[in-house]
C-alpha atoms as a PDB file:
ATOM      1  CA  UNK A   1       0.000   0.000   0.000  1.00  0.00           C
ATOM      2  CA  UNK A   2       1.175   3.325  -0.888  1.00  0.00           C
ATOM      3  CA  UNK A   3       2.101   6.324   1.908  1.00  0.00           C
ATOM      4  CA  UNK A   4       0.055   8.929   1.145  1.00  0.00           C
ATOM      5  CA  UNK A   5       0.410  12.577   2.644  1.00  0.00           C
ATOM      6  CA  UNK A   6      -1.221  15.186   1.746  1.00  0.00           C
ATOM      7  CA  UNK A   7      -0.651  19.473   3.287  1.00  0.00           C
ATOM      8  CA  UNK A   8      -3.362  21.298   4.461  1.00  0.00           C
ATOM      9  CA  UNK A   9      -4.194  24.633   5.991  1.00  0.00           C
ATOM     10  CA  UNK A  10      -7.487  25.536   7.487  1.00  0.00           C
ATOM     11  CA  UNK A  11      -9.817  27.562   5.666  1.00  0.00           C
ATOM     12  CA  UNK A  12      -8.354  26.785   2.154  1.00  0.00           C
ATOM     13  CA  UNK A  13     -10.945  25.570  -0.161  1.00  0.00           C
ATOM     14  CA  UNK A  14      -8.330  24.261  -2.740  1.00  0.00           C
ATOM     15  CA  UNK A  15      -7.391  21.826   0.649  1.00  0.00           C
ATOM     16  CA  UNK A  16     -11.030  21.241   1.037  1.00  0.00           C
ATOM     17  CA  UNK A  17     -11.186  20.244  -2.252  1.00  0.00           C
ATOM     18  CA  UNK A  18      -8.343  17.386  -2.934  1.00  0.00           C
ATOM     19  CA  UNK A  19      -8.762  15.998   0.558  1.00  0.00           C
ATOM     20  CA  UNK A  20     -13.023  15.354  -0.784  1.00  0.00           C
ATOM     21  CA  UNK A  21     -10.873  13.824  -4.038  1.00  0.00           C
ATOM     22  CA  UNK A  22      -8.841  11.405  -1.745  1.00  0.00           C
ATOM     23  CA  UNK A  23     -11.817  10.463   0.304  1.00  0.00           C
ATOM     24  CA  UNK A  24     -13.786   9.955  -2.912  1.00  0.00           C
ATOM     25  CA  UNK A  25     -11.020   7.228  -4.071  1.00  0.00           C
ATOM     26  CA  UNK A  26     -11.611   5.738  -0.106  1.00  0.00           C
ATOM     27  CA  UNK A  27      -7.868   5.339   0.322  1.00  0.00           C
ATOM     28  CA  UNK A  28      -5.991   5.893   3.230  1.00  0.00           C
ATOM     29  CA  UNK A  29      -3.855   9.187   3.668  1.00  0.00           C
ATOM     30  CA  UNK A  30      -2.284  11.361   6.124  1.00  0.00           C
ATOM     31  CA  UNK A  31      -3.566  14.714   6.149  1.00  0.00           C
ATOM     32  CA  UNK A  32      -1.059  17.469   7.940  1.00  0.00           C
ATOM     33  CA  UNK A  33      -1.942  20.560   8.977  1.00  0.00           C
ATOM     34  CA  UNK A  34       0.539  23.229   7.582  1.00  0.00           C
ATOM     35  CA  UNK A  35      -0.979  26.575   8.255  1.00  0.00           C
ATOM     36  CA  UNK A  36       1.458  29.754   7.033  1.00  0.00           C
ATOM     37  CA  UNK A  37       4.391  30.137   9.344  1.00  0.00           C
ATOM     38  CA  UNK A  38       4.181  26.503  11.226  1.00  0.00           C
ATOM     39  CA  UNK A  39       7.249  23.897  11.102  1.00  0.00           C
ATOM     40  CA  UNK A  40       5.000  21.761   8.871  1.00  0.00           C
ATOM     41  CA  UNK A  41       4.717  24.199   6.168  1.00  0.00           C
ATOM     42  CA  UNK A  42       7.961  24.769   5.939  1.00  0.00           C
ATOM     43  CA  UNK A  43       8.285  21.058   5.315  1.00  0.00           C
ATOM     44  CA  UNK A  44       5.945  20.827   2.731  1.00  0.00           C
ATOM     45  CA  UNK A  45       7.831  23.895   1.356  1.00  0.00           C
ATOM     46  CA  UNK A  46      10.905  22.280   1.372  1.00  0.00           C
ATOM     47  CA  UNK A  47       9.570  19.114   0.063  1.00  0.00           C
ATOM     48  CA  UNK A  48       7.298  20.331  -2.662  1.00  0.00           C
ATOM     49  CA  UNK A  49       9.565  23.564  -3.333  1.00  0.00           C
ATOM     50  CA  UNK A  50       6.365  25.319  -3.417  1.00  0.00           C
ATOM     51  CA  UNK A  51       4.649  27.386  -0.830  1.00  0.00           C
ATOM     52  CA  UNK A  52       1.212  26.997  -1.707  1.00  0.00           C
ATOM     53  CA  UNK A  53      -1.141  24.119  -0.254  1.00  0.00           C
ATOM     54  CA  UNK A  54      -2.557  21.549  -0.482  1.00  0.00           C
ATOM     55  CA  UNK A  55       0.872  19.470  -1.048  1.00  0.00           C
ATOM     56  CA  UNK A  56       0.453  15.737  -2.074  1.00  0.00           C
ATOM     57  CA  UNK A  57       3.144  12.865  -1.509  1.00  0.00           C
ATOM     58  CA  UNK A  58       2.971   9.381  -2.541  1.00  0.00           C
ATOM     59  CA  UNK A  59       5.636   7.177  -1.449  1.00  0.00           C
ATOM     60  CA  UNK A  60       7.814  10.705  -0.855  1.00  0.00           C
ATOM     61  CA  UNK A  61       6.845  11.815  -4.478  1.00  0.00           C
ATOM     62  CA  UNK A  62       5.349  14.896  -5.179  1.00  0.00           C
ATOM     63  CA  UNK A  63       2.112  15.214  -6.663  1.00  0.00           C
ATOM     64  CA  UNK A  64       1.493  18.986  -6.898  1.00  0.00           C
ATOM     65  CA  UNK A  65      -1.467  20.810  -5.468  1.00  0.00           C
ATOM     66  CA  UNK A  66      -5.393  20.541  -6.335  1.00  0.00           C
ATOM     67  CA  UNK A  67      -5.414  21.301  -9.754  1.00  0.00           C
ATOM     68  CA  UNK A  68      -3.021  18.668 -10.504  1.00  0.00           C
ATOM     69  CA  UNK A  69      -4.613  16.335  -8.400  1.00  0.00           C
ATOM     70  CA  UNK A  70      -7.704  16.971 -10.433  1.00  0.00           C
ATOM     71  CA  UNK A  71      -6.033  17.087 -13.917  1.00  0.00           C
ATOM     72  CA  UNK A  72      -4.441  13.529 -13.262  1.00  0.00           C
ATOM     73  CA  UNK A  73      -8.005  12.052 -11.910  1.00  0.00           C
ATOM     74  CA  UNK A  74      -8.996  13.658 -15.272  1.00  0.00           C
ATOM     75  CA  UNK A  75      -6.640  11.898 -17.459  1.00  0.00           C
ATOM     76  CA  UNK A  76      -7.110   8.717 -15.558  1.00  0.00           C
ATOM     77  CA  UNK A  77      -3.766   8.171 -13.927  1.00  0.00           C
ATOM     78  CA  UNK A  78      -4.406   9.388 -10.510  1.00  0.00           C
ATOM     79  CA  UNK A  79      -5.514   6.249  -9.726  1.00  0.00           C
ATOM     80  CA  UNK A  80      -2.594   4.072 -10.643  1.00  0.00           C
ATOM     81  CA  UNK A  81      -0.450   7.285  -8.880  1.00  0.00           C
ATOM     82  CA  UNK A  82      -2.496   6.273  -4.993  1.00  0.00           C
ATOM     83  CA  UNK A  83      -1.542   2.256  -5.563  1.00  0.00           C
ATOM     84  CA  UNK A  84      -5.591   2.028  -6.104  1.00  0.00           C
ATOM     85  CA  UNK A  85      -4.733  -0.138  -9.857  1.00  0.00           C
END
């Protein structure tokens, strides 16, 4: 089974809306709250080399943020991506 992580910061409706995404493929995932300014972010910043949120991780690789959470569902390959194939 894949190690899924995903970045999060209250309030952010982009976060909102890959976490529903995850939950909608009923796999199992970490969430982490990373709000601006918290050791976490900075991790995710580090990791990602990005500063916005939602991060996603599988297996330590980096999936991007909503929208490319979305455009992979889209294409079909998220699926594969989350160990779900």
């Amino acid at each position: 089974m894949s190690k899924i992580e995903i970045y999060t910061q209250p309030g952010c409706p982009y976060c909102v809306h890959a976490v529903s995404l995850l939950r909608s493929k009923g796999i199992e995932f970490q969430e982490i709250n990373a709000p601006r300014g918290s050791t976490e972010r900075e991790e995710s910043i580090r990791r990602s080399g990005s500063r916005t949120v939602p991060q996603t991780f599988v297996d330590g690789k980096g999936l991007g943020g909503c929208d490319d959470l979305m455009a992979l569902d889209r294409a079909g390959r998220l699926d594969a991506l989350l160990g779900k194939v």
